[in-house]
Protein backbone atom coordinates (compact mmCIF):
# COMPACT_ATOMS: atom_id res chain seq x y z
CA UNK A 1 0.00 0.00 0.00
CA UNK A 2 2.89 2.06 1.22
CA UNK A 3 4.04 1.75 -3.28
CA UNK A 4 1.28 2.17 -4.20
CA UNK A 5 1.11 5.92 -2.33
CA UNK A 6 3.80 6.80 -3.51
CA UNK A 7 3.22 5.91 -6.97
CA UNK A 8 0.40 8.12 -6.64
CA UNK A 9 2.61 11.07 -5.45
CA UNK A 10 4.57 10.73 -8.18
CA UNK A 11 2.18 10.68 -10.83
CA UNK A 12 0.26 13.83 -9.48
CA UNK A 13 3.70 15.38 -9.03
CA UNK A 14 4.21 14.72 -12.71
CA UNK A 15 0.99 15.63 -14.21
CA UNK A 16 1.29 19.58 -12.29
CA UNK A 17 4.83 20.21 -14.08
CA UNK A 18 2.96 18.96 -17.22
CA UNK A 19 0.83 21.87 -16.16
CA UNK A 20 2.73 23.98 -15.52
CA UNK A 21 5.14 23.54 -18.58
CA UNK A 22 5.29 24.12 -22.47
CA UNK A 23 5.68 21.19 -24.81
CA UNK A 24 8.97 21.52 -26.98
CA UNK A 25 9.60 18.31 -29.47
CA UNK A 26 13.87 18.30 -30.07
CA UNK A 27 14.00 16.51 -33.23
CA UNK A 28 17.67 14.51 -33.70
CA UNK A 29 18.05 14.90 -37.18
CA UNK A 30 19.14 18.58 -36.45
CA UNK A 31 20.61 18.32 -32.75
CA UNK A 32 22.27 15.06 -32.27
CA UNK A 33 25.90 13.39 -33.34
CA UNK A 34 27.29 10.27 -33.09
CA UNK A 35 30.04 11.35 -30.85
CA UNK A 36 31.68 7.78 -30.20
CA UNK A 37 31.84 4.70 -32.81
CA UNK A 38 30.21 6.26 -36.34
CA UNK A 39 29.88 3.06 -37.81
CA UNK A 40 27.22 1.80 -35.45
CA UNK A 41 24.85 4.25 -35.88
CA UNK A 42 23.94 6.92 -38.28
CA UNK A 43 22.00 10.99 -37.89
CA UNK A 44 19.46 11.40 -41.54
CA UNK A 45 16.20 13.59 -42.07
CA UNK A 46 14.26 11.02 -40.07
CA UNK A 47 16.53 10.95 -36.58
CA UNK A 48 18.85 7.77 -34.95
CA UNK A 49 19.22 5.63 -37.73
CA UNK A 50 20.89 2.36 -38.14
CA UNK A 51 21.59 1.54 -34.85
CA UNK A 52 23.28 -1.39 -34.20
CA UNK A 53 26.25 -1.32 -32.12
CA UNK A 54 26.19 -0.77 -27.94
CA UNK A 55 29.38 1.12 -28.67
CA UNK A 56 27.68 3.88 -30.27
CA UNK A 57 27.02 6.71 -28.19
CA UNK A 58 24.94 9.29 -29.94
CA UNK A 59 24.53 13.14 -27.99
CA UNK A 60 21.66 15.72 -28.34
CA UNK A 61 22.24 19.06 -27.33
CA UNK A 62 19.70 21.40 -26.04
CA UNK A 63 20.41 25.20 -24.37
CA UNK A 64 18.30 25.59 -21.78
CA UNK A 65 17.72 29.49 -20.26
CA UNK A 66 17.77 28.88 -16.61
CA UNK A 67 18.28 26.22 -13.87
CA UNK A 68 14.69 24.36 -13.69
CA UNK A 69 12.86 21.23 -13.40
CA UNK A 70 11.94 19.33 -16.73
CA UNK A 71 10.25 16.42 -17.97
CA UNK A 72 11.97 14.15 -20.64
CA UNK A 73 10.66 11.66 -22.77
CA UNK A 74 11.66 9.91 -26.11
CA UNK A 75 9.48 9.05 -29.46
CA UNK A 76 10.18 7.13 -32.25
CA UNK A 77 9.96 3.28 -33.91
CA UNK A 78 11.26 -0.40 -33.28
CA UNK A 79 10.74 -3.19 -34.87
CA UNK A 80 11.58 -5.26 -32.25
CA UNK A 81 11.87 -4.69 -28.21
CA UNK A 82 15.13 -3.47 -26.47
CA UNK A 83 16.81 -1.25 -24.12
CA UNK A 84 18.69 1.60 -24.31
CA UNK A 85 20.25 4.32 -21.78
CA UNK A 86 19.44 7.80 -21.76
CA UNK A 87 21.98 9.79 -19.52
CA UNK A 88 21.29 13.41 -18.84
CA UNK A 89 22.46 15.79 -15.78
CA UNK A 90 24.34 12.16 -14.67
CA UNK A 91 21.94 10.07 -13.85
CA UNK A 92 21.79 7.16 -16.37
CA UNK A 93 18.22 5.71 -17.03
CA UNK A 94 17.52 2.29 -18.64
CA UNK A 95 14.11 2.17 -21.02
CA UNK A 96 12.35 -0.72 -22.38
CA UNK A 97 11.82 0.06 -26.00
CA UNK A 98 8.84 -1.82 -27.52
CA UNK A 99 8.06 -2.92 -30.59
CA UNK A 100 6.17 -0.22 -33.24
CA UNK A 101 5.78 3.77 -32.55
CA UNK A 102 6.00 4.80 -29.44
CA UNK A 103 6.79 7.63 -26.43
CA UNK A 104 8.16 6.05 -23.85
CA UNK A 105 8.66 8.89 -20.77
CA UNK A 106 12.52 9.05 -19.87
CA UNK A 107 12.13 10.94 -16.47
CA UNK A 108 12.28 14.56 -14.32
CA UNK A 109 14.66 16.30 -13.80
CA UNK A 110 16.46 19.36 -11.90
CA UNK A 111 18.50 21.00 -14.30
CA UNK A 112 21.66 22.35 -12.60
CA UNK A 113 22.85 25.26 -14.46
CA UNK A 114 21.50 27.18 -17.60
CA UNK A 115 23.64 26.74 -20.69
CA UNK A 116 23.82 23.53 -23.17
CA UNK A 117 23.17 20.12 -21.98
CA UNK A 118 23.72 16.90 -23.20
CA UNK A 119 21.33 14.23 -23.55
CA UNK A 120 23.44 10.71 -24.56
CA UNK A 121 22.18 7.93 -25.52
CA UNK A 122 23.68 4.10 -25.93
CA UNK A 123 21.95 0.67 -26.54
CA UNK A 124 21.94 -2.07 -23.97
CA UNK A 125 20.29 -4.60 -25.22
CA UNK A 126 18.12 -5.72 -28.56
CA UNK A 127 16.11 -8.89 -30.05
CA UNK A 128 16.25 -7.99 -33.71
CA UNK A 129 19.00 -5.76 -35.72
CA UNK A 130 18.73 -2.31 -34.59
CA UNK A 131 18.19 -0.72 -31.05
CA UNK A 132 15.19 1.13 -32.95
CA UNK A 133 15.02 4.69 -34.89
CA UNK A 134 14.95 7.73 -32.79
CA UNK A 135 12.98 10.45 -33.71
CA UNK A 136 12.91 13.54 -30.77
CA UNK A 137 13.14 14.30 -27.16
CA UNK A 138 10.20 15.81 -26.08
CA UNK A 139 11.48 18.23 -23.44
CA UNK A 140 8.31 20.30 -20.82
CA UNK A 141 10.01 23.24 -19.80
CA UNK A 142 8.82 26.39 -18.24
CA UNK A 143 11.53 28.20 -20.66
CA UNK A 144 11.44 27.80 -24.42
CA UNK A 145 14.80 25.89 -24.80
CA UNK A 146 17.21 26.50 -27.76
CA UNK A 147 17.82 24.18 -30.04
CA UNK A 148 17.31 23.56 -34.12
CA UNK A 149 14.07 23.70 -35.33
CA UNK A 150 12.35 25.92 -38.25
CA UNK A 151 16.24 25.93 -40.16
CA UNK A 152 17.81 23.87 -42.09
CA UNK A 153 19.02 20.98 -40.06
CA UNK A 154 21.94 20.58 -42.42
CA UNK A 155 23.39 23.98 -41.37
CA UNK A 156 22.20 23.59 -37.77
CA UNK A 157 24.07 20.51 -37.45
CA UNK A 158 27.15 22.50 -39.23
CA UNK A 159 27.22 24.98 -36.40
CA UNK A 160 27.63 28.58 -36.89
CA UNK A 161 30.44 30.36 -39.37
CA UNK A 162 32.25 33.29 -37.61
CA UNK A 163 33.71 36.15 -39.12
CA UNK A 164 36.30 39.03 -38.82
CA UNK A 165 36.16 41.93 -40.32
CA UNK A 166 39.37 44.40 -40.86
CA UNK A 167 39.07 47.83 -40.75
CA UNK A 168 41.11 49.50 -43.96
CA UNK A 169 42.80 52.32 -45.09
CA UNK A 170 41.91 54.87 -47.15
CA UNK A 171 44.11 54.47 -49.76
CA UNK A 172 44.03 51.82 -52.50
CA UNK A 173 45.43 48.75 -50.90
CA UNK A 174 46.84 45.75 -53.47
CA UNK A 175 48.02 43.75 -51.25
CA UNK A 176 46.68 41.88 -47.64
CA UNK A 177 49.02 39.76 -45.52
CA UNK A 178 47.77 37.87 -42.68
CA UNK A 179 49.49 34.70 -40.30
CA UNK A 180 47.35 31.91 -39.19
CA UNK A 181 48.21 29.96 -36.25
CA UNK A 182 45.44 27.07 -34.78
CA UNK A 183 46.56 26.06 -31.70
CA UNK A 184 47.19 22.57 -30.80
CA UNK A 185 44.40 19.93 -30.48
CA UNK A 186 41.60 22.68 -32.99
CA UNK A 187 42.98 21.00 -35.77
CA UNK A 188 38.80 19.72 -35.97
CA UNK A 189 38.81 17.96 -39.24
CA UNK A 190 36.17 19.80 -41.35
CA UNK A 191 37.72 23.20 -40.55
CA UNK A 192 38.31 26.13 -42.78
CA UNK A 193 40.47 28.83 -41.56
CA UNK A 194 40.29 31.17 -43.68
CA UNK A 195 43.02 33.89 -43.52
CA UNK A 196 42.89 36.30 -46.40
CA UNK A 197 39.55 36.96 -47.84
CA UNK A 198 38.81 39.31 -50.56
CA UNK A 199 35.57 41.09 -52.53
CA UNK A 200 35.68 38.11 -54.76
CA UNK A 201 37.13 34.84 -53.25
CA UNK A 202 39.05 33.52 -50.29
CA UNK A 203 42.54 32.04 -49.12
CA UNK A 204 43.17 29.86 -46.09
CA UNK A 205 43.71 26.26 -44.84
CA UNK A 206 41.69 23.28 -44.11
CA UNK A 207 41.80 20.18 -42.12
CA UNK A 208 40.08 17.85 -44.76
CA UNK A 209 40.77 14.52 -43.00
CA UNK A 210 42.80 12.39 -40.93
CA UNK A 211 45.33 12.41 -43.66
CA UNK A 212 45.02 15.16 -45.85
CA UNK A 213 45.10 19.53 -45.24
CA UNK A 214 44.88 21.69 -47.40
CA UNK A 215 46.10 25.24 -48.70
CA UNK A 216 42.55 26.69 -50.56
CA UNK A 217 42.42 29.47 -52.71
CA UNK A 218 39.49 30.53 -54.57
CA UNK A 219 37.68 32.97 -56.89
CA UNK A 220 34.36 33.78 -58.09
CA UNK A 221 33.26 34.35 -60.97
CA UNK A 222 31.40 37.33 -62.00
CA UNK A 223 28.13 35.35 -63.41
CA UNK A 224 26.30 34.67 -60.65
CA UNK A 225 25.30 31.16 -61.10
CA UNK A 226 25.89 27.75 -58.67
CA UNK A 227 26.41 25.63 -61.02
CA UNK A 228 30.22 26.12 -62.81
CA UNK A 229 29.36 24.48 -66.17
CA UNK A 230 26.65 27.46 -66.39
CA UNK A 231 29.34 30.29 -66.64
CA UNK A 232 30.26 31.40 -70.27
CA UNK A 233 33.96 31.24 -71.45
CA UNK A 234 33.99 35.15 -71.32
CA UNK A 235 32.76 34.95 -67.73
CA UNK A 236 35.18 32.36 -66.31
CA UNK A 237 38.17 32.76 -64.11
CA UNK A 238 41.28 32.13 -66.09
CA UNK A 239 44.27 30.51 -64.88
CA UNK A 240 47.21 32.45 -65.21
CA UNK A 241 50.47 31.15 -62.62
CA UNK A 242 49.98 27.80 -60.92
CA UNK A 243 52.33 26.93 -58.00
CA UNK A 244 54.17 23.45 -57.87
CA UNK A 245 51.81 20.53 -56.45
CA UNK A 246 48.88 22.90 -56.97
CA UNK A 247 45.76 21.56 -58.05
CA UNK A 248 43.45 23.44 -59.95
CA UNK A 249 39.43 23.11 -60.64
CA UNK A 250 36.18 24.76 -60.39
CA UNK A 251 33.58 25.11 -57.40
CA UNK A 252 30.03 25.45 -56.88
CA UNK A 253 27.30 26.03 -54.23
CA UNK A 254 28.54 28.89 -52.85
CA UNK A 255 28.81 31.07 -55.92
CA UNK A 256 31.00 29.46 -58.46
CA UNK A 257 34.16 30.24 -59.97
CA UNK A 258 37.92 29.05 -60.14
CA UNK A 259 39.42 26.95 -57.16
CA UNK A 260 42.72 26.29 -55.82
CA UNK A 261 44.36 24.04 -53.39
CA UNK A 262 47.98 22.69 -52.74
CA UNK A 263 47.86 19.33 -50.51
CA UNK A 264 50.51 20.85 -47.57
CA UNK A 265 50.41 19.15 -43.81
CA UNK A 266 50.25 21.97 -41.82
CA UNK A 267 50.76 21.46 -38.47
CA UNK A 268 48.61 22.96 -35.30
CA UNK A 269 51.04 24.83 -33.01
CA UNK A 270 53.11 26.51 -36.01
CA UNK A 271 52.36 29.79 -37.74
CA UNK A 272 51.52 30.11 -41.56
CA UNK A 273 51.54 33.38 -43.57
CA UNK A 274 49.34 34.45 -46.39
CA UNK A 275 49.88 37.01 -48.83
CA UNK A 276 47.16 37.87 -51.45
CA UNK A 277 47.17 40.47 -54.43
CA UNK A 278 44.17 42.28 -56.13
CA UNK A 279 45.29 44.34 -58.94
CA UNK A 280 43.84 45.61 -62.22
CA UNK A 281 45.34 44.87 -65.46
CA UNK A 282 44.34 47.71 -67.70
CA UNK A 283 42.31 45.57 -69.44
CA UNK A 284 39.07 45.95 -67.70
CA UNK A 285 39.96 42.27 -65.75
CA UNK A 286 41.20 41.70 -62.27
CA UNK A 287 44.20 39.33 -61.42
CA UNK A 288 44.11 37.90 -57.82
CA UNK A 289 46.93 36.17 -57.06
CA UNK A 290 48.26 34.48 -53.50
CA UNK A 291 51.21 32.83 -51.96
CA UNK A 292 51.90 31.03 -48.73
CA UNK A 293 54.90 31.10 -46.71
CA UNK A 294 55.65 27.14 -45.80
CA UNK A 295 57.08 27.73 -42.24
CA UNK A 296 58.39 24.15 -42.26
CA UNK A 297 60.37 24.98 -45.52
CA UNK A 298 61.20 28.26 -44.78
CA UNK A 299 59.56 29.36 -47.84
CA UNK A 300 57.16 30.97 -49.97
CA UNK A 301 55.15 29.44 -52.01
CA UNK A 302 52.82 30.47 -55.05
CA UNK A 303 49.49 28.95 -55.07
CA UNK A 304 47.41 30.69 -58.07
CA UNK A 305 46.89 33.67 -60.21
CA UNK A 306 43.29 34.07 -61.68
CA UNK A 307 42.02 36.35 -64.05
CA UNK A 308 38.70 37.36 -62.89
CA UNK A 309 36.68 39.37 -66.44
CA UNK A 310 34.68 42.16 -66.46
CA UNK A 311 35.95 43.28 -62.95
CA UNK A 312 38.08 46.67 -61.88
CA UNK A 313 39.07 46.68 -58.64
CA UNK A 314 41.82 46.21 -55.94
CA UNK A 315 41.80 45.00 -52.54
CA UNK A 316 38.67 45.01 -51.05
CA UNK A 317 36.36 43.84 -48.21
CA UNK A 318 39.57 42.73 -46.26
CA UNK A 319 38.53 39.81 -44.18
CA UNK A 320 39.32 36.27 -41.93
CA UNK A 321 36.36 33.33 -41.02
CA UNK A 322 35.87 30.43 -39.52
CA UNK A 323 33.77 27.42 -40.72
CA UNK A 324 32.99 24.10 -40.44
CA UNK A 325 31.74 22.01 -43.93
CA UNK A 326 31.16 19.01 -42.23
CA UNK A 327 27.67 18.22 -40.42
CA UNK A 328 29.00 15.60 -38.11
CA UNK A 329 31.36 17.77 -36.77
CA UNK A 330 29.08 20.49 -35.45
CA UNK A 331 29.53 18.97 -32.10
CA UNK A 332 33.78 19.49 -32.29
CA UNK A 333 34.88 23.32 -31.19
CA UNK A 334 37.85 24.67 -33.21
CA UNK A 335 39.29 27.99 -32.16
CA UNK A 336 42.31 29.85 -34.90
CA UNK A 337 44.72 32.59 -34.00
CA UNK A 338 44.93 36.04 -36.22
CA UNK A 339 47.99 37.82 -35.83
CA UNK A 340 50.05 40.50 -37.87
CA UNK A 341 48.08 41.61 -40.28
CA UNK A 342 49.31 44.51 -42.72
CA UNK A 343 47.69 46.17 -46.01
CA UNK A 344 50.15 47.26 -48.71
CA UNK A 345 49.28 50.30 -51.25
CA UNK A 346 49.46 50.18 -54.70
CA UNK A 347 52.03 52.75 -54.18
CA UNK A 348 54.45 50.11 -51.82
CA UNK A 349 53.54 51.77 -48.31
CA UNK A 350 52.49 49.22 -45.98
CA UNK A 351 50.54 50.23 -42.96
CA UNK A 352 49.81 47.75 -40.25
CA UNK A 353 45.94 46.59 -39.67
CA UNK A 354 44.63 46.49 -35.98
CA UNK A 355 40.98 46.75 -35.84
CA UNK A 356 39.02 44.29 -36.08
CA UNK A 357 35.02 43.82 -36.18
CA UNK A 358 33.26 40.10 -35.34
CA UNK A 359 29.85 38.83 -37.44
CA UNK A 360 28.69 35.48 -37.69
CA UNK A 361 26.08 34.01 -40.24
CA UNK A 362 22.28 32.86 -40.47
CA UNK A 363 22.85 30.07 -38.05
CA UNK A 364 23.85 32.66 -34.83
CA UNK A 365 21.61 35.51 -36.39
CA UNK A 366 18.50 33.79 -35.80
CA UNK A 367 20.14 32.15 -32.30
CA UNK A 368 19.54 28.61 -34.20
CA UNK A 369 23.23 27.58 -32.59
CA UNK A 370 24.97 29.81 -29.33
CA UNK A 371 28.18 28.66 -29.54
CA UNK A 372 30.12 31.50 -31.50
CA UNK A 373 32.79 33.70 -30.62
CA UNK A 374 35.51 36.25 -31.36
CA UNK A 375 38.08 38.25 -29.50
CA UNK A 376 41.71 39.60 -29.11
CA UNK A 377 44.50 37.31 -26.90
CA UNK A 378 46.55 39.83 -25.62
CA UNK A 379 49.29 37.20 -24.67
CA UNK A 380 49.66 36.10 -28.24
CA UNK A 381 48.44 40.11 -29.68
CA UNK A 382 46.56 38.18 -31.85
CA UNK A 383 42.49 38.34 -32.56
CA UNK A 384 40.69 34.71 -32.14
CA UNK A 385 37.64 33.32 -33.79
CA UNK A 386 36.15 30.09 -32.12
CA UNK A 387 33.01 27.94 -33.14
CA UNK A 388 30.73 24.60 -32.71
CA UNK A 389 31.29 22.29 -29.58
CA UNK A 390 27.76 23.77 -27.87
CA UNK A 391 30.10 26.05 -25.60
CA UNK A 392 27.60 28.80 -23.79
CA UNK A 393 29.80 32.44 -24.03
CA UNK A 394 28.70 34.13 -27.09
CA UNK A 395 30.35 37.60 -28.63
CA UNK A 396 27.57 39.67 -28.99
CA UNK A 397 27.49 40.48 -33.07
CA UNK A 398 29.78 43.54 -34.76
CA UNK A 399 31.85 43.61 -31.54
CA UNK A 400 34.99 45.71 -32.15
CA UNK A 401 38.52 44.43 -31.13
CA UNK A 402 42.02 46.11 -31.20
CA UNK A 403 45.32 44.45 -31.22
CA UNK A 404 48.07 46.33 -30.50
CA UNK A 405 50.77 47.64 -33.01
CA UNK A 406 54.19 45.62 -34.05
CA UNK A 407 55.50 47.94 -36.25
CA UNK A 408 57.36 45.24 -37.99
CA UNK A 409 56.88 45.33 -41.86
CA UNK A 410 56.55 42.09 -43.51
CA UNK A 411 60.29 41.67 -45.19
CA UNK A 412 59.11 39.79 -48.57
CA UNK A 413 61.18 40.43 -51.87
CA UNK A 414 58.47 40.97 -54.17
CA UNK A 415 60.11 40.35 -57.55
CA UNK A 416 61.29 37.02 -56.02
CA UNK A 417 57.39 36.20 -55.77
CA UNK A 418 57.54 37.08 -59.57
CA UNK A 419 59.37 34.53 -60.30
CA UNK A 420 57.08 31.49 -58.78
């Protein structure tokens, strides 16, 4: 009898937070990874997929505003019956999965701090194939959580893109020179640092996977298409230099245009430099052309020149991001160094940059992800751009950071460049 009472409590307990709360239905195909053993379990449009192994542990991340009781449960299909583990705020909780659609109620409770929390789940046990397909959470809260819904679960899962913005000079600047260092252990594959970006294209490195980095250069065209094979010859970036083990191709999605990328294993820890031209030819064309400075060869390096048609302009739009291009490593943070940056004229004065102004995309704009930031490390006198890994500080958007002055010229020999 004494059970039964307080099985009674319980329930009544439950049923006033229901009350009390708001409904909010965290679907996983736009807030959860597969954060240990990818090959036992997959993230699509319709949730947990393909889940087979009990070494697969899969993570949902929800920002929740303040410290506050909640109600968890989980929806979705099995085929068959098993069990699976739900951990959140520590305390692990075993649920019997049954066969066909169901919501199955996961527990309450007492949220300890506000920020992003983790909800992880791992199979126990299973009768047929597969564990079963999750769907959602469905989270009552007395605050509307954050979390990925009405968006694109493709960029949700991506994480947000952060910026930097350099202030420039009034004069006409043909040159931009930047250094890149990503400190040991951000070397998130996925990740494009992007050090020198223009009106018209970008330059920077990537960590494309365990075995392969990347130097990228790139350049849009001026027909405004994503599809390359659209653009007419007179349109298309034309190749005019190519550096030695530099690949050279075309790009789409994001605009389209001419792309550029030497296969170089740069390492986290060291610093890179990156040196990009803009210049006019006369001709009513643009030729954009960019080197890197291989710190472990003590060298520079020519990547590309492109032609760009139809375009008159120099340097423009001076400018540094951060991204990551893979969805299922939204869940990774990656932070990159910006230090020593200096514009040169097109009459050879260099004057050193140190303002700097921090943006971020769609993704932070409409507060779809939180985990975004941007700031100056006075230790290293170097701005920083960090992203993804559902950390809870956020730079508030166009904040303005100052670095302070080196007054040390880049010493390049220009006509050696030439001869790349």
């Amino acid at each position: 009898m004494k059970k039964f009472s307080v099985a009674i409590v319980f329930c009544f307990s439950v049923l006033f937070l229901f009350s009390q709360n708001n409904s909010y239905e965290v679907n996983l195909s736009g807030n959860a990874y597969v954060t240990s053993f990818r090959d036992g379990a997959a993230i699509t449009q319709s949730g947990l997929e393909k889940w087979i192994s009990e070494k697969s542990v899969v993570e949902t991340f929800v920002y929740f505003q303040k410290p506050e009781t909640v109600i968890v449960s989980i929806k979705g299909t099995a085929e068959s019956e098993s069990v699976i583990e739900v951990t959140f705020q520590k305390k692990k909780t075993k649920i019997s999965v049954p066969a066909g659609n169901f919501e199955v109620p996961v527990g309450t409770f007492q949220l300890r701090n506000a920020g992003y929390q983790p909800i992880k789940l791992q199979g126990k046990t299973k009768t047929g194939n597969e564990f079963g397909q999750i769907r959602s959470f469905v989270i009552q809260s007395n605050e509307k959580p954050t979390y990925v819904h009405d968006f694109s679960d493709y960029w949700g899962r991506r994480g947000p893109s952060v910026h930097f913005r350099y202030t420039m000079p009034e004069e006409t600047v043909e040159w931009f020179y930047n250094e890149i260092t990503v400190p040991k252990g951000n070397d998130v594959i996925g990740s494009y640092y992007m050090a020198n970006g223009f009106g018209e294209g970008y330059f920077g490195i990537q960590c494309n996977s365990e075995t392969e980095r990347r130097v990228l250069f790139s350049v849009w065209s001026p027909f405004d298409t994503q599809d390359p094979k659209l653009i007419p010859d007179s349109l298309k970036i034309k190749l005019l230099r190519r550096g030695e083990g530099v690949h050279i191709g075309e790009f789409g999605n994001e605009g389209s245009g001419g792309q550029s990328f030497l296969r170089y294993n740069w390492k986290a820890g060291k610093t890179y430099k990156f040196l990009t031209q803009v210049k006019p030819d006369g001709n009513g064309n643009t030729v954009y052309t960019s080197y890197f400075f291989a710190t472990d060869e003590n060298r520079w390096r020519l990547i590309a020149s492109f032609l760009r048609p139809q375009t008159n302009v120099h340097y423009t739009r001076a400018h540094s991001f951060l991204e990551n291009f893979i969805t299922g490593q939204g869940y990774l943070t990656r932070r990159v160094l910006f230090g020593n940056q200096w514009f040169r004229t097109s009459n050879g004065q260099w004057m050193e940059a140190d303002e700097s102004v921090f943006t971020y995309d769609e993704t932070a704009r409409k507060q779809v992800r939180l985990d975004y930031q941007g700031g100056y490390v006075a230790l290293k006198n170097a701005f920083y751009l960090q992203n993804c890994g559902f950390f809870n500080k956020s730079t508030p958007y166009q904040s303005k950071f100052t670095r302070k002055k080196e007054n040390k010229t880049p010493e390049i020999n220009f006509d050696e460049l030439e001869k790349l």
